[in-house]
C-alpha atoms as a PDB file:
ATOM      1  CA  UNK A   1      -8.173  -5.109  -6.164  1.00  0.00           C
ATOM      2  CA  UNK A   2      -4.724  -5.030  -7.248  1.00  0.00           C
ATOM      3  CA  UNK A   3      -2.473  -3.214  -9.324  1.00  0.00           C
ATOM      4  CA  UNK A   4       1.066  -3.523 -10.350  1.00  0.00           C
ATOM      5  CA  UNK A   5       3.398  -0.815 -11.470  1.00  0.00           C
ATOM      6  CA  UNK A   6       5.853  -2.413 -14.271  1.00  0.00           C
ATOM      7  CA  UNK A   7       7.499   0.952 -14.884  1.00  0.00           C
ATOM      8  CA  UNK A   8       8.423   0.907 -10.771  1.00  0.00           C
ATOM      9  CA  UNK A   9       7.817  -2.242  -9.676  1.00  0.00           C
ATOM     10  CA  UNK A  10       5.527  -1.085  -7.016  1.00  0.00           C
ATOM     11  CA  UNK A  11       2.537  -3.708  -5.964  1.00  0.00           C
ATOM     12  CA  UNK A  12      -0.292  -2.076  -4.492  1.00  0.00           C
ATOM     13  CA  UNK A  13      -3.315  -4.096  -3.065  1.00  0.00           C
ATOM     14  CA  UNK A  14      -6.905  -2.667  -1.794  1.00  0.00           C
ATOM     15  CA  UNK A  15      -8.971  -5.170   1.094  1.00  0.00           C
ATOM     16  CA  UNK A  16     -11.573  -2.267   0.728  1.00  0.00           C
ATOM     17  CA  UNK A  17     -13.225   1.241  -0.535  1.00  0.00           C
ATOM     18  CA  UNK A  18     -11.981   3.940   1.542  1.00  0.00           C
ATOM     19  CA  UNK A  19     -13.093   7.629   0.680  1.00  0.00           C
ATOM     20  CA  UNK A  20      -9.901   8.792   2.163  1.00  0.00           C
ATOM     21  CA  UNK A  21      -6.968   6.983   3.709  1.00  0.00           C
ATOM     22  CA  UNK A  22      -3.260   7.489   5.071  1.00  0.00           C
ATOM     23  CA  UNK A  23      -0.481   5.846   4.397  1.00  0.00           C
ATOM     24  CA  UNK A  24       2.466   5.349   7.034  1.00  0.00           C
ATOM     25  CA  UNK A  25       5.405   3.735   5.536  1.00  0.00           C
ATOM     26  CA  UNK A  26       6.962   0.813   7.773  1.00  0.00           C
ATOM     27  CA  UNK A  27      10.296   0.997   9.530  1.00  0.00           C
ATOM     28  CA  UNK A  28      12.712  -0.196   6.286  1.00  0.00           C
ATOM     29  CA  UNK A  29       9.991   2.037   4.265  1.00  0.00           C
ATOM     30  CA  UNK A  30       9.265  -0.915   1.954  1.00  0.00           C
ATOM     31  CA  UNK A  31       5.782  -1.335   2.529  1.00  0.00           C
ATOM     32  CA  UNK A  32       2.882   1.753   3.457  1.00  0.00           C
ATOM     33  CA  UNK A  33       0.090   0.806   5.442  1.00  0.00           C
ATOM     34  CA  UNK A  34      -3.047   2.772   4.129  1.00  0.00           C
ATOM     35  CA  UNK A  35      -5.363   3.186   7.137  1.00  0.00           C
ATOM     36  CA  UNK A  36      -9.125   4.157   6.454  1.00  0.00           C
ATOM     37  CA  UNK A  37     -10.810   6.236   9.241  1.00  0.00           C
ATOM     38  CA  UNK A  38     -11.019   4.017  11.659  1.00  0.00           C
ATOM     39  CA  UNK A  39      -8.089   3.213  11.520  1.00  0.00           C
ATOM     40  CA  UNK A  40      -8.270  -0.296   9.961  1.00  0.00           C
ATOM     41  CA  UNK A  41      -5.836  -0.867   7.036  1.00  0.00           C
ATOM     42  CA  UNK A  42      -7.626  -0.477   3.891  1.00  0.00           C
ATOM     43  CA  UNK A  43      -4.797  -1.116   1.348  1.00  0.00           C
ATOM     44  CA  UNK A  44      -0.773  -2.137   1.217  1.00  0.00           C
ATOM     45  CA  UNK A  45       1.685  -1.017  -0.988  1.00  0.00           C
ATOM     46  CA  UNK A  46       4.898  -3.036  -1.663  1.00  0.00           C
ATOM     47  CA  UNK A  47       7.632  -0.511  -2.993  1.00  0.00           C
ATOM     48  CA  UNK A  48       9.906  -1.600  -5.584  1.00  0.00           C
ATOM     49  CA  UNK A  49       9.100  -5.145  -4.879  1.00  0.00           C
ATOM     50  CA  UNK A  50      11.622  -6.542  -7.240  1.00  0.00           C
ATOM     51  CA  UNK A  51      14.405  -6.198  -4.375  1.00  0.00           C
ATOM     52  CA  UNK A  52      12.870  -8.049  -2.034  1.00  0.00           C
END
């Protein structure tokens, strides 16, 4: 699944269902890993992606 914020430009994709799931933001804090609880990554989110 994916969804795209227009009003934010924010891009955020789901590889699977997670009931609940952190997010940790990468080192430039463009992109937050979503983690399930095993600690696989369940979804990505691109942040503004328009600037990249």
């Amino acid at each position: 699944m994916a969804d795209y914020g227009e009003d934010v430009g924010d891009l955020y994709i789901k590889f699977k269902h997670a009931e609940h799931t952190e997010g940790e933001p990468t080192d430039d804090g463009q992109v937050i890993l979503h983690h399930d609880k095993k600690g696989d990554i369940a979804a990505i989110e691109i942040l503004d992606i328009t600037t990249i």
